[in-house]
PDB file of N, CA and C in Angstrom:
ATOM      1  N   UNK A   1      37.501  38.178  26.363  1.00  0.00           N
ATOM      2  CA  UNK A   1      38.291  37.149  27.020  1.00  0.00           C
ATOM      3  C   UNK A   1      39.683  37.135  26.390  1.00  0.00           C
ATOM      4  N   UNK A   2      40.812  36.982  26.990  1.00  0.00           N
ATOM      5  CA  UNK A   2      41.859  37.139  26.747  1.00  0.00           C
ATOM      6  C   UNK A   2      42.728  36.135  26.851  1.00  0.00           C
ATOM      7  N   UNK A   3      43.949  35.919  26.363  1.00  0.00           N
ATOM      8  CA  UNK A   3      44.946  34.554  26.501  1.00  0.00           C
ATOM      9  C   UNK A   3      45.007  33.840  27.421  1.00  0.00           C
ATOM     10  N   UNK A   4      44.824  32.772  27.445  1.00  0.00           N
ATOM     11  CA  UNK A   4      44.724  31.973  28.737  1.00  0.00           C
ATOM     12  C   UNK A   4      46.062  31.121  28.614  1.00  0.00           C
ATOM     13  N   UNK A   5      46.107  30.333  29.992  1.00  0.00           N
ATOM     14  CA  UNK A   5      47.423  29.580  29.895  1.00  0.00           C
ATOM     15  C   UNK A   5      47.235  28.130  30.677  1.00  0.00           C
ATOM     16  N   UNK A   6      46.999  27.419  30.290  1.00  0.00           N
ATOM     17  CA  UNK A   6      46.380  26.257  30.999  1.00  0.00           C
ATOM     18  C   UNK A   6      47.530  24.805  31.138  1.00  0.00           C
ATOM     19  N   UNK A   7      47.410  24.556  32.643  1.00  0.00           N
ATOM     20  CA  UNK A   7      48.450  23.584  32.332  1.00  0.00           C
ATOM     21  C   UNK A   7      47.694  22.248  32.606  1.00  0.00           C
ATOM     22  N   UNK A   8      48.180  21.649  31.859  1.00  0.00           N
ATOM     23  CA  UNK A   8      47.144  20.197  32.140  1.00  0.00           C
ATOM     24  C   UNK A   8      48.292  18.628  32.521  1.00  0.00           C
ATOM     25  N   UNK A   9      48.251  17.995  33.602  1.00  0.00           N
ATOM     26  CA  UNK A   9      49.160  16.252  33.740  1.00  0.00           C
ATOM     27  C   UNK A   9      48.337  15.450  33.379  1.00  0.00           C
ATOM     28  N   UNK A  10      48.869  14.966  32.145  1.00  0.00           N
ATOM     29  CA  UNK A  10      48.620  13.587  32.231  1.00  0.00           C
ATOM     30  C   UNK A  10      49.160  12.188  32.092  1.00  0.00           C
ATOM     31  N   UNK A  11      48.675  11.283  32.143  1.00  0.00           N
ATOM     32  CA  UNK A  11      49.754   9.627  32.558  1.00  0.00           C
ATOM     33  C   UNK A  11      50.252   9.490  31.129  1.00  0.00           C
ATOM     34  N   UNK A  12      51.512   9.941  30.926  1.00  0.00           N
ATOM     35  CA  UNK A  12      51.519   9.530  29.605  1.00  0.00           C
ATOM     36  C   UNK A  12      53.125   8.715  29.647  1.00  0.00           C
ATOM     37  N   UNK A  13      53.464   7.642  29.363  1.00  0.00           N
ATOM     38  CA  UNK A  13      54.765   6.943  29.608  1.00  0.00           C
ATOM     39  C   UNK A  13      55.662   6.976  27.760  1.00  0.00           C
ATOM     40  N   UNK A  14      54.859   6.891  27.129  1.00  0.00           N
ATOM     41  CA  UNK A  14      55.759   6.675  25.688  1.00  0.00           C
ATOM     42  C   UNK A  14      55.633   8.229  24.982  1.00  0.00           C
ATOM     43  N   UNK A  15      56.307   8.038  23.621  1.00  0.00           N
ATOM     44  CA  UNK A  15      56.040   8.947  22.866  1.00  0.00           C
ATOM     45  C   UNK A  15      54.609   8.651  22.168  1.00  0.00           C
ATOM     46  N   UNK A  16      54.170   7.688  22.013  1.00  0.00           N
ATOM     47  CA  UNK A  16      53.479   7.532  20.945  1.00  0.00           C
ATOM     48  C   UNK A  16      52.127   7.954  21.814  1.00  0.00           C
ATOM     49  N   UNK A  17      51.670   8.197  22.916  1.00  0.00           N
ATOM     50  CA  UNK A  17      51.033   8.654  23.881  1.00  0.00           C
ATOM     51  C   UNK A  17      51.268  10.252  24.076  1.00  0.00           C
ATOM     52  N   UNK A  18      52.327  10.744  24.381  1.00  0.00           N
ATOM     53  CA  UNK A  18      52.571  11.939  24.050  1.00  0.00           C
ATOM     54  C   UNK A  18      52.159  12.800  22.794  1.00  0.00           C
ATOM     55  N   UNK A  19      52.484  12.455  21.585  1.00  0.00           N
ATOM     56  CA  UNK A  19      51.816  12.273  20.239  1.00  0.00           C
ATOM     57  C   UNK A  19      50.383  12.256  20.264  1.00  0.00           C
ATOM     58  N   UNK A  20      49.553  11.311  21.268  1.00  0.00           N
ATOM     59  CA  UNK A  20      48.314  11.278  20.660  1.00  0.00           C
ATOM     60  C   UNK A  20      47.622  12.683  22.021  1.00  0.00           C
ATOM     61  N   UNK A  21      48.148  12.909  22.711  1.00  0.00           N
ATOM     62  CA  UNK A  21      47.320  13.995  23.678  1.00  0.00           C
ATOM     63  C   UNK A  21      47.825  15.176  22.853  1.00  0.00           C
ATOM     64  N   UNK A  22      49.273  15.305  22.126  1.00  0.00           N
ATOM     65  CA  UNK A  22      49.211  16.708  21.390  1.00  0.00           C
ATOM     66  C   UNK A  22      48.244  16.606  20.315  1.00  0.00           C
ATOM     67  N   UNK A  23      47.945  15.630  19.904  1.00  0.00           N
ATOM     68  CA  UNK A  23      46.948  15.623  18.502  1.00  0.00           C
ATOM     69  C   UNK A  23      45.426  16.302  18.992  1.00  0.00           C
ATOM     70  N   UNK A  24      45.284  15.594  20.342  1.00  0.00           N
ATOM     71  CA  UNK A  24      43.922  15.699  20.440  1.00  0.00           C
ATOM     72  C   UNK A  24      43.831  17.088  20.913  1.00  0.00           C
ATOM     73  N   UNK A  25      44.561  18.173  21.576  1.00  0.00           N
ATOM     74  CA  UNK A  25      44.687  19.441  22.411  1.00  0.00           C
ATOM     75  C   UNK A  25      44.730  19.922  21.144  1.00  0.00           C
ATOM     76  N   UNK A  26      45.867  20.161  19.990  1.00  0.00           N
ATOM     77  CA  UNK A  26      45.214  20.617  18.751  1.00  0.00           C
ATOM     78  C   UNK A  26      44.714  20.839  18.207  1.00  0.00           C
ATOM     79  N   UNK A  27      43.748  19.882  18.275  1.00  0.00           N
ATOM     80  CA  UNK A  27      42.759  19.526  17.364  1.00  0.00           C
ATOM     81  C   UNK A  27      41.313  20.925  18.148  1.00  0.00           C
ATOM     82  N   UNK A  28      41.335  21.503  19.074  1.00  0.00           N
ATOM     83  CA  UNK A  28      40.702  22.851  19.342  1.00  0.00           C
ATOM     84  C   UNK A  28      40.898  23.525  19.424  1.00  0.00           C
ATOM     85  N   UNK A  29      39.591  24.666  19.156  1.00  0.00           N
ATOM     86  CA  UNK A  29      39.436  25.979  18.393  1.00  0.00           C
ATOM     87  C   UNK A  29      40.164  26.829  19.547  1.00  0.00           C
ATOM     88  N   UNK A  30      40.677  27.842  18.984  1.00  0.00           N
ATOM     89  CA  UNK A  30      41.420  28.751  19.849  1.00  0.00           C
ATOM     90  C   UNK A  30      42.667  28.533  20.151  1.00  0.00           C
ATOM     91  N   UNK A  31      43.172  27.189  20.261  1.00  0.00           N
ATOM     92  CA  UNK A  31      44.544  26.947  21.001  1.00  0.00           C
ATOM     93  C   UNK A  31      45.985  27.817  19.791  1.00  0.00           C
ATOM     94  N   UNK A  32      46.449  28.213  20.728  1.00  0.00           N
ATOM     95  CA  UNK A  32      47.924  28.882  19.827  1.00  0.00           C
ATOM     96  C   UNK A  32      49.080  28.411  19.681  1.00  0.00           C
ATOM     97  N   UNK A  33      48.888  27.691  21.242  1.00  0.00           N
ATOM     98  CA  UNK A  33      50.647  26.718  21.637  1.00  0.00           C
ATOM     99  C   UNK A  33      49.548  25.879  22.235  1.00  0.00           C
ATOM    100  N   UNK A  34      50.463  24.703  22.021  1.00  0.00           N
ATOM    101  CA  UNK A  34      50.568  23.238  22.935  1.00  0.00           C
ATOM    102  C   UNK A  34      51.919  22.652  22.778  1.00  0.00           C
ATOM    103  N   UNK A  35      52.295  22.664  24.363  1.00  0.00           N
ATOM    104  CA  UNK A  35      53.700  22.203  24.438  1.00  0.00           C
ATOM    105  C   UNK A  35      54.139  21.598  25.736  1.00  0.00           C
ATOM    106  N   UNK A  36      55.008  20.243  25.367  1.00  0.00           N
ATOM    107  CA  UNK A  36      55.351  19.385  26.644  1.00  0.00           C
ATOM    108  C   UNK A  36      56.072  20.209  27.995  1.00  0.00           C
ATOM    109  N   UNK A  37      55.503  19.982  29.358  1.00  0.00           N
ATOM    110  CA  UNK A  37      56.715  19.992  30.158  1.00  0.00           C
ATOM    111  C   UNK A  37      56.749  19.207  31.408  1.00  0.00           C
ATOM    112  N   UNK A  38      57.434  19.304  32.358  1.00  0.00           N
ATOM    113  CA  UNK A  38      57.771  18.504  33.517  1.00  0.00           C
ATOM    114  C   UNK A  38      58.757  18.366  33.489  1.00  0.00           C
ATOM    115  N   UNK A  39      58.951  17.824  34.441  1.00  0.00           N
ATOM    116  CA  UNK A  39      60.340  16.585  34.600  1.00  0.00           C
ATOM    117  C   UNK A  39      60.558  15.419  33.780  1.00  0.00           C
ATOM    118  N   UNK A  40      59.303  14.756  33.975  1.00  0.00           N
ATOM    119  CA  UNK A  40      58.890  13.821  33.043  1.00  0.00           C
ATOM    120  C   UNK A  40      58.162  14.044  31.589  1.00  0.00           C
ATOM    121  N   UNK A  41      58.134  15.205  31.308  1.00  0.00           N
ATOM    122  CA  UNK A  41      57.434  15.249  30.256  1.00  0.00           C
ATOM    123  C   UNK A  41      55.518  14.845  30.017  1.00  0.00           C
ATOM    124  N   UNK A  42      55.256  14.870  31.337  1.00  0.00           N
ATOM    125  CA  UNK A  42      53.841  14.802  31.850  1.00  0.00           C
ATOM    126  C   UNK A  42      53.185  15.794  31.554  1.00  0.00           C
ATOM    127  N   UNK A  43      53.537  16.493  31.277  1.00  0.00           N
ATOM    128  CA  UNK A  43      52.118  18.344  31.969  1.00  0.00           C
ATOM    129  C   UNK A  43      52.190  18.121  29.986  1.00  0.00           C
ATOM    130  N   UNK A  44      50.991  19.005  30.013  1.00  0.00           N
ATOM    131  CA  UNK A  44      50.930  20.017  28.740  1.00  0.00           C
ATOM    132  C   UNK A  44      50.701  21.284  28.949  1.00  0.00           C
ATOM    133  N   UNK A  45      50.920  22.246  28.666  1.00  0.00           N
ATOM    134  CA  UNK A  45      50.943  23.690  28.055  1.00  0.00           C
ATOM    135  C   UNK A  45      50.440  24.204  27.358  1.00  0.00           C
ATOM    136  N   UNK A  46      48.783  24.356  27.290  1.00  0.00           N
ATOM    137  CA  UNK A  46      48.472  25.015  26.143  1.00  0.00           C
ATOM    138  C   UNK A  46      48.204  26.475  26.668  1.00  0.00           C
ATOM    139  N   UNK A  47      48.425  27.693  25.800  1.00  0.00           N
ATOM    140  CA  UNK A  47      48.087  29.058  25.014  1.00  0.00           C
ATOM    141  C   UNK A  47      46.807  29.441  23.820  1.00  0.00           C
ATOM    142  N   UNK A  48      46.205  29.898  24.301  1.00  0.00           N
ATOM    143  CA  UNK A  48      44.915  30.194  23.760  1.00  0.00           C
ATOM    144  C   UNK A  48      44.146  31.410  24.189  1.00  0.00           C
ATOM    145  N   UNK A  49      43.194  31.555  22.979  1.00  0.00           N
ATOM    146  CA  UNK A  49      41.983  32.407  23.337  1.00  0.00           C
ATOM    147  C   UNK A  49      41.035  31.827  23.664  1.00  0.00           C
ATOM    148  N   UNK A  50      40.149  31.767  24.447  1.00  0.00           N
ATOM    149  CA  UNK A  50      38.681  31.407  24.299  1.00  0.00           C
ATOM    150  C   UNK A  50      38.734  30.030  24.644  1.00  0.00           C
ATOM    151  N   UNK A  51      39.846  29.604  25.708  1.00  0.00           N
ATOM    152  CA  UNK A  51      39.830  27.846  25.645  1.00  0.00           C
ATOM    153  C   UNK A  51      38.986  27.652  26.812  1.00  0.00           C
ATOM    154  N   UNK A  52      38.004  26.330  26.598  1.00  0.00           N
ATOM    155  CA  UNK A  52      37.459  25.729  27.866  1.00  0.00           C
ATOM    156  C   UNK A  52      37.815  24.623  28.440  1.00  0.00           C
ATOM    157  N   UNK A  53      38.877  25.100  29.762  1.00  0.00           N
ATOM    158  CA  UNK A  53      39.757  24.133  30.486  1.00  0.00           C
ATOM    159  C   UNK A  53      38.611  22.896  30.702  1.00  0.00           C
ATOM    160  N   UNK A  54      37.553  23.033  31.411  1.00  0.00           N
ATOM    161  CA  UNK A  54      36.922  21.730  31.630  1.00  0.00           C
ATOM    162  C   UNK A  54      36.785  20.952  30.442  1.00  0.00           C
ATOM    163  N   UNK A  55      35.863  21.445  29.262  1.00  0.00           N
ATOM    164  CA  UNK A  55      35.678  20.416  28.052  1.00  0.00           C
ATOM    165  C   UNK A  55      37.042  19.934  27.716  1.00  0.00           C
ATOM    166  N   UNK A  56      38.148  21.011  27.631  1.00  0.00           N
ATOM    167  CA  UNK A  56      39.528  20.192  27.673  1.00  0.00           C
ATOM    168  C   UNK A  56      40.058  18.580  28.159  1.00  0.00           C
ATOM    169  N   UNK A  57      39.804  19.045  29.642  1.00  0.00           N
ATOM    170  CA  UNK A  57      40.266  18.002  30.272  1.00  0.00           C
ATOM    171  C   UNK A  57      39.167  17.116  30.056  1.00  0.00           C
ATOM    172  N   UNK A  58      38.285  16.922  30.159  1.00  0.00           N
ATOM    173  CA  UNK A  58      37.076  15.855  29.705  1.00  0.00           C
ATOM    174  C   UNK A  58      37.493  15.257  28.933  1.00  0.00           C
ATOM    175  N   UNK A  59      38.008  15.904  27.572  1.00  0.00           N
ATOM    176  CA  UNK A  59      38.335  15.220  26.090  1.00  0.00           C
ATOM    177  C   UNK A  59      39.155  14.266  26.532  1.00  0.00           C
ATOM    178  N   UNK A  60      40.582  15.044  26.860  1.00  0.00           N
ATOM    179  CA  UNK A  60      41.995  14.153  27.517  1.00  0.00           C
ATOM    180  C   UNK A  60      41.601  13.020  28.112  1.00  0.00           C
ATOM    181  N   UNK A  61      40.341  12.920  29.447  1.00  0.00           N
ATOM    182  CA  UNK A  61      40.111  12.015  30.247  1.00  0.00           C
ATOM    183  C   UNK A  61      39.815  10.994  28.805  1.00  0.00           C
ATOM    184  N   UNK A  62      38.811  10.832  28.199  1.00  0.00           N
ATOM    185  CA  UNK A  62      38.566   9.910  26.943  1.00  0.00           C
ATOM    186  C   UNK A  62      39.299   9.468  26.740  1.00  0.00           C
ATOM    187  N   UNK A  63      40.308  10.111  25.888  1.00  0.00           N
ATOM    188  CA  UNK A  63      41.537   9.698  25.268  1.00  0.00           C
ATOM    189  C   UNK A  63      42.688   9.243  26.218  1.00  0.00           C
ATOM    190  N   UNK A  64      42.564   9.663  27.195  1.00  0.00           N
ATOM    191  CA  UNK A  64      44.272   8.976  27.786  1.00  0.00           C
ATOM    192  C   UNK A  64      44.050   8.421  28.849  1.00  0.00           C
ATOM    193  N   UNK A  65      42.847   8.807  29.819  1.00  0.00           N
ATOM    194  CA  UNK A  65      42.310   7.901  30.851  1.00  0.00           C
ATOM    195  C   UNK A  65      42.537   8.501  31.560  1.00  0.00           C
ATOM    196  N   UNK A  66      43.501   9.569  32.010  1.00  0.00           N
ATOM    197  CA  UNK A  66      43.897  10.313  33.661  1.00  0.00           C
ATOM    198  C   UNK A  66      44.104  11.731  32.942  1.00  0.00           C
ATOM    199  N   UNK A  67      43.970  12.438  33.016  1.00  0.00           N
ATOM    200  CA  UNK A  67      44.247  13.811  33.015  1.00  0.00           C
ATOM    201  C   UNK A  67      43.644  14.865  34.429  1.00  0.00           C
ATOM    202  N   UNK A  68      44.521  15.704  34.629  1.00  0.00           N
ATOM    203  CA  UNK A  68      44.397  16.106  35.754  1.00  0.00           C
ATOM    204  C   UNK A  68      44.699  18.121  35.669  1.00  0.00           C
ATOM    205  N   UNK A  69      43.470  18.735  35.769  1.00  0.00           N
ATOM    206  CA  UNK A  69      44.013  19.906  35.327  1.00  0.00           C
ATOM    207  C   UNK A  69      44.732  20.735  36.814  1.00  0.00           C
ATOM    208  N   UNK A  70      45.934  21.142  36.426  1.00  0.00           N
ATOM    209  CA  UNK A  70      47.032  21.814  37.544  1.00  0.00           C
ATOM    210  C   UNK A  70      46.602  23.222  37.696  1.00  0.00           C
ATOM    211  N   UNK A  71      46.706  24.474  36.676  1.00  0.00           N
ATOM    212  CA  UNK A  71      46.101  25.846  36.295  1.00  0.00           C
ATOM    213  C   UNK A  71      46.044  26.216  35.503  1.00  0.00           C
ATOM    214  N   UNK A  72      45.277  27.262  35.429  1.00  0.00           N
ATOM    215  CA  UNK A  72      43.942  28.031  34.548  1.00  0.00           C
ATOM    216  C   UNK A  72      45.108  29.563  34.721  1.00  0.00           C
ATOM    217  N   UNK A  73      45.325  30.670  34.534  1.00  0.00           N
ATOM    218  CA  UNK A  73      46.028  31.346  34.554  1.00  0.00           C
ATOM    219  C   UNK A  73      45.932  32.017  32.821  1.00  0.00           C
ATOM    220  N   UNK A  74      46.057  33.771  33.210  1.00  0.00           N
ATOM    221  CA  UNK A  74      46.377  34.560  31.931  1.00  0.00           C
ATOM    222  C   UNK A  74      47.626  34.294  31.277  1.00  0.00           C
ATOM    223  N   UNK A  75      48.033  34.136  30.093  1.00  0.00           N
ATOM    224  CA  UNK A  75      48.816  34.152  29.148  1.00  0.00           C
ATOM    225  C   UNK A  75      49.863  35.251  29.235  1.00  0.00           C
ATOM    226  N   UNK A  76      51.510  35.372  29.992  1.00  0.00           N
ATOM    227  CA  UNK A  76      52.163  36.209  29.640  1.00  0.00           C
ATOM    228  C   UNK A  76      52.651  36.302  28.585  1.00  0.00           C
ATOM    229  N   UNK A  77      51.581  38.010  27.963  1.00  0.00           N
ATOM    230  CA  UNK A  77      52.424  37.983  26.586  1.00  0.00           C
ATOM    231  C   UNK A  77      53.516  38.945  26.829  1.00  0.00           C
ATOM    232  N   UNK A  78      53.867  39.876  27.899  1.00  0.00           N
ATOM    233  CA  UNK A  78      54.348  41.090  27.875  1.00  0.00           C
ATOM    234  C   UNK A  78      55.852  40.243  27.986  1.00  0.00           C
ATOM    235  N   UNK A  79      55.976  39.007  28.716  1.00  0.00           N
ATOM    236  CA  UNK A  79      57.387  38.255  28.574  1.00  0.00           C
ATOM    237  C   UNK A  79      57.619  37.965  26.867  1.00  0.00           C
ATOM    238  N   UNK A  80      56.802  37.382  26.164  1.00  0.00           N
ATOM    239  CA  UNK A  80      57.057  37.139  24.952  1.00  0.00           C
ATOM    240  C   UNK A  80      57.106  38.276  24.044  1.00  0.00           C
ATOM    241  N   UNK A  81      56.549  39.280  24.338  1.00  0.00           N
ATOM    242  CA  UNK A  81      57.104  40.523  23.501  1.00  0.00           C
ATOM    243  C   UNK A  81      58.151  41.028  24.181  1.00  0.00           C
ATOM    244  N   UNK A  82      58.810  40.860  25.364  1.00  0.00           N
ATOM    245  CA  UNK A  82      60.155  41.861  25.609  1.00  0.00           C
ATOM    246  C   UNK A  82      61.373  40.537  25.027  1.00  0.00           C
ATOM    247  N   UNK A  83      61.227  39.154  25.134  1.00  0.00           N
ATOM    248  CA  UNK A  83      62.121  38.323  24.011  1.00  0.00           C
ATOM    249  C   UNK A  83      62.164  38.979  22.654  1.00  0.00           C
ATOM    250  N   UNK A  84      60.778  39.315  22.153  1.00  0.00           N
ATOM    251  CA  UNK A  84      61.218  39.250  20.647  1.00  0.00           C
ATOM    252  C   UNK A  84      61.392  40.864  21.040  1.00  0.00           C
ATOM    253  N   UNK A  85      61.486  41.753  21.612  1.00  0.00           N
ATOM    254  CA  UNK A  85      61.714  42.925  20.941  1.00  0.00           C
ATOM    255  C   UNK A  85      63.583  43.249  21.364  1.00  0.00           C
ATOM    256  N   UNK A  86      64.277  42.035  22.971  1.00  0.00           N
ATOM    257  CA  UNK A  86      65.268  41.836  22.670  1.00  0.00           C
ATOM    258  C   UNK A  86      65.910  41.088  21.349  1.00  0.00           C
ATOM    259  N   UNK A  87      65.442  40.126  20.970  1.00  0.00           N
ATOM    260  CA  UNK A  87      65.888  39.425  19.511  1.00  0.00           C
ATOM    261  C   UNK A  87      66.082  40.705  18.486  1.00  0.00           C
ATOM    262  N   UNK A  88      65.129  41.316  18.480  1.00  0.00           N
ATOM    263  CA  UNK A  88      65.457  42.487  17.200  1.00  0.00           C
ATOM    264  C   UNK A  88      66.176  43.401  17.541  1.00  0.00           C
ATOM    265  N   UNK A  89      66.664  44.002  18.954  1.00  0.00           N
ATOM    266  CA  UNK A  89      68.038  44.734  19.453  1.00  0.00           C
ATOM    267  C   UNK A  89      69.084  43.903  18.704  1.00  0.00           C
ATOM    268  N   UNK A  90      69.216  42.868  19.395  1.00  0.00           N
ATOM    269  CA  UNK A  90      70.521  42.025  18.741  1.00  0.00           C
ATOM    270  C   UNK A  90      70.761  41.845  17.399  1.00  0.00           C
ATOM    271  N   UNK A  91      69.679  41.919  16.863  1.00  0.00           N
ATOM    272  CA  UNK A  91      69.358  41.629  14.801  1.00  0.00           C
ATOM    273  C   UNK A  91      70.120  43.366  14.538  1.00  0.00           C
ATOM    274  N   UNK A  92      69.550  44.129  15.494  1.00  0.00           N
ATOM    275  CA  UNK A  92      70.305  45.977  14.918  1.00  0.00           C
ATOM    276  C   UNK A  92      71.203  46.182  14.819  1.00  0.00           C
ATOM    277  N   UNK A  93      71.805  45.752  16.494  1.00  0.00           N
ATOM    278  CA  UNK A  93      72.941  45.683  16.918  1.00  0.00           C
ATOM    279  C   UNK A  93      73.646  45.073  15.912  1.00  0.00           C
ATOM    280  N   UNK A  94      74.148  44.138  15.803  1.00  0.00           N
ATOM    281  CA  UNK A  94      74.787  42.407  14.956  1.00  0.00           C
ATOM    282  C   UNK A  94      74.303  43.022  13.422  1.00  0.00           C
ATOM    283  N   UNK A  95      73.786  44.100  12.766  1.00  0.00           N
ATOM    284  CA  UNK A  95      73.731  44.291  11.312  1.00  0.00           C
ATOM    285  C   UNK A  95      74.359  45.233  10.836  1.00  0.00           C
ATOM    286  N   UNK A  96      75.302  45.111  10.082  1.00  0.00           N
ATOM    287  CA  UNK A  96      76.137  46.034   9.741  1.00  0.00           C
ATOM    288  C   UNK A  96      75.426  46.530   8.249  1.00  0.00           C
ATOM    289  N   UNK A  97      75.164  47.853   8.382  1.00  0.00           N
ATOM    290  CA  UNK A  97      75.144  48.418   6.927  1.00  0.00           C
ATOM    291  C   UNK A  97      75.723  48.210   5.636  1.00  0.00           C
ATOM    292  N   UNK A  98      75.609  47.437   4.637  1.00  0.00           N
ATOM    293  CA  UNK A  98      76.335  47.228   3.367  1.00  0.00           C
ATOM    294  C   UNK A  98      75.609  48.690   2.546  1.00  0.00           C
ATOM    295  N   UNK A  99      77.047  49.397   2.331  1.00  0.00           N
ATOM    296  CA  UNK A  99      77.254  50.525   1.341  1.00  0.00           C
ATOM    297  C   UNK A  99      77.600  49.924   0.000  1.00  0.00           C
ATOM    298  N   UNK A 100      77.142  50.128  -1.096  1.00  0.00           N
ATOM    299  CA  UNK A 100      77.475  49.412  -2.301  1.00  0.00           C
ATOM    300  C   UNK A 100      77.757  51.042  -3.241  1.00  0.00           C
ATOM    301  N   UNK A 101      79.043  50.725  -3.782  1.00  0.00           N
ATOM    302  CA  UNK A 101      79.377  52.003  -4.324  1.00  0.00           C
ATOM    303  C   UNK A 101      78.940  51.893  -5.970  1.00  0.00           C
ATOM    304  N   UNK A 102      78.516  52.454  -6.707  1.00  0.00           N
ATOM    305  CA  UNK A 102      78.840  52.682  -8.067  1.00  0.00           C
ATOM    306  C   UNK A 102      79.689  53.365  -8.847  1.00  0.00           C
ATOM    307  N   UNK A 103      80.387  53.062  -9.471  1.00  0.00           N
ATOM    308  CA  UNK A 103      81.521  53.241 -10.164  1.00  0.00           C
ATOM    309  C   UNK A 103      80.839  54.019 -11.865  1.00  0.00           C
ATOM    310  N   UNK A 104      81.599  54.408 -12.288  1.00  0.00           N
ATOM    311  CA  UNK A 104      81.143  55.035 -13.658  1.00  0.00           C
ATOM    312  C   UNK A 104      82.334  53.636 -14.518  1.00  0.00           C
ATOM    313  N   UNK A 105      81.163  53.387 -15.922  1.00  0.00           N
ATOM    314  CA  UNK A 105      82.403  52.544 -15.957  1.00  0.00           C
ATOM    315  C   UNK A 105      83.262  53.661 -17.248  1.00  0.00           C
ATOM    316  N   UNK A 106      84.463  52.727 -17.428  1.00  0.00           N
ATOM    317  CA  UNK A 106      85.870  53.606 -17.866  1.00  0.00           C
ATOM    318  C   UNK A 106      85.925  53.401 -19.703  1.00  0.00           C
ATOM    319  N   UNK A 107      84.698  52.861 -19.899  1.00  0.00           N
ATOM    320  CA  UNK A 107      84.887  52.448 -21.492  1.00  0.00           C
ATOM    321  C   UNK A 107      83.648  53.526 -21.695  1.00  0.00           C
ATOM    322  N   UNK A 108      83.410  53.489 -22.822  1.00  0.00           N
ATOM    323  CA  UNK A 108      81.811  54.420 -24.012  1.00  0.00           C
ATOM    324  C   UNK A 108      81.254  53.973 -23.893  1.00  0.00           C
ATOM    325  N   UNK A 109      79.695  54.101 -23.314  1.00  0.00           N
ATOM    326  CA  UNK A 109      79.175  53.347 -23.013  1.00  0.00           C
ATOM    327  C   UNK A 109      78.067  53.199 -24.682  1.00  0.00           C
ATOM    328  N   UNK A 110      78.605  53.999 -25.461  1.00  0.00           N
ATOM    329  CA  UNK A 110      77.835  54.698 -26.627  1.00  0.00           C
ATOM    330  C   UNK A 110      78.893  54.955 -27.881  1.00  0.00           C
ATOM    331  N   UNK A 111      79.526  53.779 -28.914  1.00  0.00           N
ATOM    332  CA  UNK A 111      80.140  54.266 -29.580  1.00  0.00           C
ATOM    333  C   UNK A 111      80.111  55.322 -30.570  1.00  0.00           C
TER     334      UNK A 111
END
């Protein structure tokens, strides 16, 4: 089984609500990312191996009272490896070689 990508809404109006659905999505095995989005800052985002969207949303329902799962979907990693393998072009590019010369010095080094 391979990366999954699960998006989950739920009623959440404050931070301190926001806060407690990232605690609880955390708080299981497998997850890699959990992260806000929407318009409103409604959905969550989690990234994982081995996650089970239903026991998921079950939990959420407990804890926040509405959760509503949107999709179930594979994990693009091939987007997140062509970011980081642009990031390290630009790190090549953008690094200039420091040549450090040594000098002999001009005194005895051995009286």
């Amino acid at each position: 089984m391979g990366k999954q990508k699960v998006v989950i809404r739920l009623g959440m109006v404050d931070a301190k609500q926001r806060s407690k659905a990232l605690k609880t999505v955390v708080g299981f095995n497998g997850i890699t990312s959990a992260s806000l989005d929407g318009k409103e800052k409604d959905q969550i985002v989690v990234v994982g191996d081995g996650i089970d969207p239903v026991t998921l949303v079950k939990k959420l329902r407990k804890r926040m009272n509405y959760a509503e799962l949107l999709s179930v979907a594979p994990a693009d990693e091939k987007k997140e490896e062509d970011k980081l393998v642009k990031a390290m072009e630009l790190i090549v590019k953008g690094t200039v070689a420091f040549i450090a010369s040594y000098l002999k010095p001009s005194y005895s080094l051995h009286p």
